[in-house]
Protein backbone atom coordinates (compact mmCIF):
# COMPACT_ATOMS: atom_id res chain seq x y z
CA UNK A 1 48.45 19.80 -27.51
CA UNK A 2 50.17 22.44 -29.76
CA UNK A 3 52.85 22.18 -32.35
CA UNK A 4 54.99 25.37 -33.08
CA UNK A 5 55.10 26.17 -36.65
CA UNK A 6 58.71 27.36 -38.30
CA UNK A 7 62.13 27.25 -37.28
CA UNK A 8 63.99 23.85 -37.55
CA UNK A 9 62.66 22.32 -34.59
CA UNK A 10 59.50 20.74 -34.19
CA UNK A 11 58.35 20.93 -30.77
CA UNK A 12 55.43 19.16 -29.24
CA UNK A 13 54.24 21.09 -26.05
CA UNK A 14 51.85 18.86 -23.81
CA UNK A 15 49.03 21.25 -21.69
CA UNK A 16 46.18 20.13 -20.21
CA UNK A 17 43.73 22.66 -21.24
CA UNK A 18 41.52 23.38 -17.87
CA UNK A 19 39.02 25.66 -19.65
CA UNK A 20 36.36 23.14 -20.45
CA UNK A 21 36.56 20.74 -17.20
CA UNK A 22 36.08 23.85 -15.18
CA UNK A 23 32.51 24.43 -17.66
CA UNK A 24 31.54 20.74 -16.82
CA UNK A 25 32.15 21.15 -13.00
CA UNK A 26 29.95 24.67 -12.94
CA UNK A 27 27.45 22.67 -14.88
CA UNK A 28 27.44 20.06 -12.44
CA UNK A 29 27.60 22.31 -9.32
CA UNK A 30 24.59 24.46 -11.04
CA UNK A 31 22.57 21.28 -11.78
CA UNK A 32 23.31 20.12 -8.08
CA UNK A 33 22.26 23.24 -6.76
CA UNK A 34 18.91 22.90 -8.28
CA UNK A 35 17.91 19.57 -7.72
CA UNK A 36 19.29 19.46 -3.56
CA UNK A 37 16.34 21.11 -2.19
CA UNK A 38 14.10 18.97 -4.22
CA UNK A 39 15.48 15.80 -2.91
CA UNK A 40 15.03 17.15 1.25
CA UNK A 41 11.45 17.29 1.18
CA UNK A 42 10.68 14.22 0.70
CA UNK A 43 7.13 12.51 -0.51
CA UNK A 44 4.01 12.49 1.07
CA UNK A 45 2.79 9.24 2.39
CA UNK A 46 -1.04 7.85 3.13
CA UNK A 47 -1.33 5.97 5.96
CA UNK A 48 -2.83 2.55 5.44
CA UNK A 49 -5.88 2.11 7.35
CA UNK A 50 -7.09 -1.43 9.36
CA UNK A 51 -9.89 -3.56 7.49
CA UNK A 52 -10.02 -5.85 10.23
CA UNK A 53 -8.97 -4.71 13.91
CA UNK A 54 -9.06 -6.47 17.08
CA UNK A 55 -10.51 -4.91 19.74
CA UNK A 56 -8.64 -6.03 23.18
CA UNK A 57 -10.28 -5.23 26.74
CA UNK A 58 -7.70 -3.65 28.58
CA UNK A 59 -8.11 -3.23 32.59
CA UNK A 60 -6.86 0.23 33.71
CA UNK A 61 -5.47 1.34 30.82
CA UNK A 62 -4.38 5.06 30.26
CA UNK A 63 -5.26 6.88 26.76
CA UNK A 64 -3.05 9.57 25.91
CA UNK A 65 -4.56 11.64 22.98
CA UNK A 66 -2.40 13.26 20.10
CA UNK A 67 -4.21 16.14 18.48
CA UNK A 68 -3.82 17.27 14.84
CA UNK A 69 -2.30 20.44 16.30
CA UNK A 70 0.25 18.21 18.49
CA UNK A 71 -1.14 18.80 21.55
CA UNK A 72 -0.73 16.06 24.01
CA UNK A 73 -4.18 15.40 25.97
CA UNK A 74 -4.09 14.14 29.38
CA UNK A 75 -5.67 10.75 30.17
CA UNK A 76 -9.63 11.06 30.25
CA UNK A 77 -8.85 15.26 29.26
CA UNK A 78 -12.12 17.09 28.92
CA UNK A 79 -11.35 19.88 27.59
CA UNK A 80 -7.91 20.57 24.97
CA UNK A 81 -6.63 22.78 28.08
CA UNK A 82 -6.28 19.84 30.09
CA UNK A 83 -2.81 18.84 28.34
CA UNK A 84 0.70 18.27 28.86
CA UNK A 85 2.73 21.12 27.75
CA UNK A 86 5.89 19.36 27.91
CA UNK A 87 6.43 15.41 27.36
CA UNK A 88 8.22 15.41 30.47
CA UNK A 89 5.53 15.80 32.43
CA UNK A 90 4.07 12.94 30.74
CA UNK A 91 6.74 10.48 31.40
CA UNK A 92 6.48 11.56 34.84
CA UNK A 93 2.91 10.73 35.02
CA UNK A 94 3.53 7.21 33.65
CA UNK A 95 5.98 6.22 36.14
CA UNK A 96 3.84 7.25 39.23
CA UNK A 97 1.02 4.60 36.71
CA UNK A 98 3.48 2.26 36.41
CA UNK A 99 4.43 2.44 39.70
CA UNK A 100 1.18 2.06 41.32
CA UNK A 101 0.74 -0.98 38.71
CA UNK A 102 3.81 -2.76 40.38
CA UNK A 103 2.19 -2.21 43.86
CA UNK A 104 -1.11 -3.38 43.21
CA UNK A 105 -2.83 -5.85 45.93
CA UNK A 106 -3.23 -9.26 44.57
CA UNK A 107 -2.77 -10.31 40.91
CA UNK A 108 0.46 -8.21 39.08
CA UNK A 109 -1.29 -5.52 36.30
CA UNK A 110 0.99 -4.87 33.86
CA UNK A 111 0.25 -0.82 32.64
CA UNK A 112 -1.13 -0.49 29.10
CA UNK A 113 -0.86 3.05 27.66
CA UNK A 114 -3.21 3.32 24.49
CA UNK A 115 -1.94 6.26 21.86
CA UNK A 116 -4.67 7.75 20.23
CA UNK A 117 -3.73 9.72 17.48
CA UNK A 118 -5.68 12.37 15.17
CA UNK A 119 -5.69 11.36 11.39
CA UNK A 120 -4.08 14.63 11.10
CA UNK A 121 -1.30 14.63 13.45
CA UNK A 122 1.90 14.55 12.46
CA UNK A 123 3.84 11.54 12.43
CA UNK A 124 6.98 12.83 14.28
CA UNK A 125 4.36 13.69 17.29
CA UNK A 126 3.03 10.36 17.90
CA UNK A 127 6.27 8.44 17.86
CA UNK A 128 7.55 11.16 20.57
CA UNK A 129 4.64 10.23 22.83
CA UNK A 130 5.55 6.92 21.90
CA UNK A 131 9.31 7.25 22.89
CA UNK A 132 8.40 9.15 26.00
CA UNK A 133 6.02 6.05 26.77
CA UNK A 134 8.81 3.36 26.17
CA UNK A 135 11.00 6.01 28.64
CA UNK A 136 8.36 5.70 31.46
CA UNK A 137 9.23 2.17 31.22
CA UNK A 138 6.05 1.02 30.24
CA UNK A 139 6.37 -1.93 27.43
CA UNK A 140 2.88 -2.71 26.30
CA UNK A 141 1.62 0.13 24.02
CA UNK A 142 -0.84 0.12 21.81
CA UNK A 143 -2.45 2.04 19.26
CA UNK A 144 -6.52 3.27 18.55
CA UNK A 145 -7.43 2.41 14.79
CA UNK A 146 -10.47 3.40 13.52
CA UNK A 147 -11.83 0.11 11.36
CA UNK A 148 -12.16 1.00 7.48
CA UNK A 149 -15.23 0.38 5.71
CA UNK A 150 -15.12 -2.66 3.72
CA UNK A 151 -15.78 -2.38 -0.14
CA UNK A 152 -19.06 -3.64 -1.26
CA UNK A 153 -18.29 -7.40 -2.90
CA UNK A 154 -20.35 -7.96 -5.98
């Protein structure tokens, strides 16, 4: 606010002065603009690992390995050239499995795909092998754990 000095009449003038909002808001915006790219990478995060596992016997089940590069082995792969180079190739795979599953002689096999991944791998690859499994339309999949070592009781 500001008063005019003098003359006979006394004037009160109402302004809103904009000068120090627009400080706060280039604060803000500067603070912002610091802290943003902080906040997009995220925290790293260690994988529990399985004290106890149980081990299932599966008939005619197909392992699909997961690298730590991201490569996606074929089932019983020898060598890391024997891989699929895109995951549609994969799904196609599983649906000729899963077809020859459905036309079995005798009892009905249900397909089994077992995801093996590398301790390594990243977690984005192994839940697009898993997506590209639950595409195939295969609904039993399961995961290889390696069992933890138990801690010495005293």
């Amino acid at each position: 606010m500001s008063m005019s000095v003098g003359g006979g009449k006394r004037r009160i003038t109402s302004e809103i002065n904009v000068t120090p909002l627009v400080d706060v808001m280039l604060v803000l915006l500067v603070v912002f603009m610091i802290t943003a790219p902080a906040m997009k990478e995220g925290f790293e995060v260690e994988v529990p690992k399985a004290v106890t596992t149980q081990s299932i016997h599966v008939v005619d089940a197909r392992s699909i390995i997961v690298t730590k590069e991201g490569f996606v082995l074929r089932n019983q792969a020898k060598t890391p050239d024997d891989r699929y180079e895109q995951l549609g190739k994969l799904v196609e795979d599983l649906k000729v499995y899963k077809s020859e599953c459905d036309h079995k002689t005798g009892e009905k096999v249900q397909p089994v795909v077992i995801i093996v991944g590398d301790k390594e791998a990243r977690y984005e690859r192994i839940i697009q092998v898993w997506n590209a499994v639950r595409s195939a339309g295969i609904a039993q999949v399961g995961f290889q754990l390696e069992t933890a070592v138990k801690p010495a009781s005293h």
